[in-house]
Protein backbone atom coordinates (compact mmCIF):
# COMPACT_ATOMS: atom_id res chain seq x y z
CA UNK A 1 282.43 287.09 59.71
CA UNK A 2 285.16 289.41 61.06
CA UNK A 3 287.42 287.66 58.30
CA UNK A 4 285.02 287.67 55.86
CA UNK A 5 284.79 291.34 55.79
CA UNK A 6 288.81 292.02 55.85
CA UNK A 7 288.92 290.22 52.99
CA UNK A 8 286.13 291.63 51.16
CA UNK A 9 287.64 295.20 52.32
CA UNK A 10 291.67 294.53 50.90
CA UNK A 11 289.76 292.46 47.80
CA UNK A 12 288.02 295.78 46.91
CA UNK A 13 290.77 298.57 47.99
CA UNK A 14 293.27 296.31 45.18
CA UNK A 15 290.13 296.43 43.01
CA UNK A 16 290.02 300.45 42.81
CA UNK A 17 293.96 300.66 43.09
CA UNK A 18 294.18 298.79 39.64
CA UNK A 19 291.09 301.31 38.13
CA UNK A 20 292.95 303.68 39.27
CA UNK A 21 296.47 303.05 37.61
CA UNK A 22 293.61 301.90 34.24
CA UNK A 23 292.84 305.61 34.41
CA UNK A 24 296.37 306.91 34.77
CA UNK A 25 297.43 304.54 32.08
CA UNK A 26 294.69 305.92 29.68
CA UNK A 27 295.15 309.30 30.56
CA UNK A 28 299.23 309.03 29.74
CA UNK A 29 298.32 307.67 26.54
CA UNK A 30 295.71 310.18 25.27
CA UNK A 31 296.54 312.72 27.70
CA UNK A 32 299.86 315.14 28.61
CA UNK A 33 301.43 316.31 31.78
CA UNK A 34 299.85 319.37 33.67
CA UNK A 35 300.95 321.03 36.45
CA UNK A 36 298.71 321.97 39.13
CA UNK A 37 299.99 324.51 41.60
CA UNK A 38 298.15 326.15 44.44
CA UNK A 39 299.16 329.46 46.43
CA UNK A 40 298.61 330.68 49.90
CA UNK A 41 298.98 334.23 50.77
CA UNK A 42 301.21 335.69 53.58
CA UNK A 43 299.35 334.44 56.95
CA UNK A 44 299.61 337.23 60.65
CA UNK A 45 300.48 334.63 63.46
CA UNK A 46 299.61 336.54 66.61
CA UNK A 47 302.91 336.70 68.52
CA UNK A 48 305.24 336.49 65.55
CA UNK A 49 303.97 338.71 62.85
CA UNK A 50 303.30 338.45 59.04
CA UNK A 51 305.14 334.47 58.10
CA UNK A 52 305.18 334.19 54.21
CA UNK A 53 302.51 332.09 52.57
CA UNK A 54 303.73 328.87 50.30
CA UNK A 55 303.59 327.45 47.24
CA UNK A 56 302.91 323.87 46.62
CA UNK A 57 303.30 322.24 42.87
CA UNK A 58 302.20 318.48 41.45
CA UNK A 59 302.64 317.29 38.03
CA UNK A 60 300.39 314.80 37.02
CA UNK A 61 298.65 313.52 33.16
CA UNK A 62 295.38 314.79 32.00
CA UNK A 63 293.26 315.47 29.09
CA UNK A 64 292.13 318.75 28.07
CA UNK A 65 288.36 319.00 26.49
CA UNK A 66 285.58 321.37 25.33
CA UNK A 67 282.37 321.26 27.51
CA UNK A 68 279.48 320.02 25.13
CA UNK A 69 276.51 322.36 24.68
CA UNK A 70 274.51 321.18 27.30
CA UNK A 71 277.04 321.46 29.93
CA UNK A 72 277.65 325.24 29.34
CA UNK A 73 275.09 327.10 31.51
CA UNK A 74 276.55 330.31 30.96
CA UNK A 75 276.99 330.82 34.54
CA UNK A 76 278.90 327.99 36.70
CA UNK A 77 279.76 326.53 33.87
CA UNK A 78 281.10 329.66 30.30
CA UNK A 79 281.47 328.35 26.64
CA UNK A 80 285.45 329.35 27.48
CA UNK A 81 286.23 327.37 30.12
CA UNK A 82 287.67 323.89 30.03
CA UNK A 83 287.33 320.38 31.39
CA UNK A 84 290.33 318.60 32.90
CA UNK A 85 290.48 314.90 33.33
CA UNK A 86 293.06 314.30 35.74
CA UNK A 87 294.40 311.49 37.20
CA UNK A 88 294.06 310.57 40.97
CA UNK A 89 298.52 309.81 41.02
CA UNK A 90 301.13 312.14 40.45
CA UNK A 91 303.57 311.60 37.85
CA UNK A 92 306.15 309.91 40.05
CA UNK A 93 302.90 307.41 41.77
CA UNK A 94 302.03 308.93 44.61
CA UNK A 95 298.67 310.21 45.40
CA UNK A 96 297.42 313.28 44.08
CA UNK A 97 296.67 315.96 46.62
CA UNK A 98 293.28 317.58 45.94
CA UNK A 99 293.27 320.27 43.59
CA UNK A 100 291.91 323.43 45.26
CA UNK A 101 289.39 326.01 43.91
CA UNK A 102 291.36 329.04 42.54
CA UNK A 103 294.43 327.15 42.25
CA UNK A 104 295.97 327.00 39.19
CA UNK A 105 297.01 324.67 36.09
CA UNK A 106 299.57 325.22 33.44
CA UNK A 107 298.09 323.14 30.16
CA UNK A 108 299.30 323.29 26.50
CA UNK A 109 301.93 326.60 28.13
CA UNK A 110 297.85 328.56 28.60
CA UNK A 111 297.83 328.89 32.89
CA UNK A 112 293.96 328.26 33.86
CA UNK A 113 292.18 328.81 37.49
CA UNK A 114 290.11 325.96 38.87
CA UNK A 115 286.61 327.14 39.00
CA UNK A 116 283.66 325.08 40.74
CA UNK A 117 282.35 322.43 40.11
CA UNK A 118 285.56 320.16 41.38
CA UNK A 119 284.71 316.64 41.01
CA UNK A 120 286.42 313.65 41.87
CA UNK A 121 285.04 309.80 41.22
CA UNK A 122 285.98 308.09 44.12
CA UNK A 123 284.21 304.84 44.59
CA UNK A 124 284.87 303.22 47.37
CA UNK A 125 285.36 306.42 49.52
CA UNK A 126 289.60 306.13 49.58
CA UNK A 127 291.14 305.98 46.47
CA UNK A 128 290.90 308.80 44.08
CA UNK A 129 290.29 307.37 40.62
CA UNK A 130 290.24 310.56 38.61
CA UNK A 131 289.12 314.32 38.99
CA UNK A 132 287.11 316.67 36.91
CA UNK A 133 288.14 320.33 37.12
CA UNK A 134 286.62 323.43 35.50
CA UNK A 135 289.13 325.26 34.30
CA UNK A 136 289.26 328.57 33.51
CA UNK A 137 291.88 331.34 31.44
């Protein structure tokens, strides 16, 4: 049983490896490189004063679309913002960090904010297929 179940755990990790490098094929195809980058302000340590905050940066493919009219509720959700479609990799293969909410994304040259909702389809609970941001300008 103990065997069975390795098995049927590798079988299915390789399963939603190879969806995932389906998606990041698609999304190179129809899609362009973004760059996500994600700021943290200057943090006090207590004993060694103000340190500096960093600056982290990924570049991975997506695809930029309109929300449909049903999706825009005018609140969460304005007839400006945008829907990303990004891959779960980074350009050079390596998993994508998470994007974070008021990070941002440079698209097309336009920089955009991530906004909730932040989505990611994850199916098996490990591998990050794609995400599904809400950008905003």
């Amino acid at each position: 049983m103990k065997v069975y179940a390795y098995l049927r755990l590798n079988l299915m990790s390789s399963f939603y490896q190879n969806l995932q490098k389906t998606a990041t094929t698609l999304l190179k195809d129809k899609g362009q490189e973004v760059t996500l980058t994600d700021s943290t302000g200057d943090v006090y340590v207590p004993g060694v004063g103000l340190t500096p905050g960093t600056t982290t940066t990924q570049t991975a493919v997506a695809v930029l679309l309109d929300y449909g009219s049903r999706e825009i509720d005018g609140t969460i959700i304005t007839i400006a913002d945008k829907k990303l479609l990004l891959s779960g990799k980074k350009i050079d293969g390596t998993q994508l960090d998470r994007p974070k909410i008021n990070g941002n994304v440079l698209v097309d040259g336009i920089n955009y904010t991530i906004k909730d909702p932040l989505k990611e389809l994850k199916p098996n609970g490990t591998v990050v297929v794609l995400y599904t941001l809400n950008l905003r300008a």
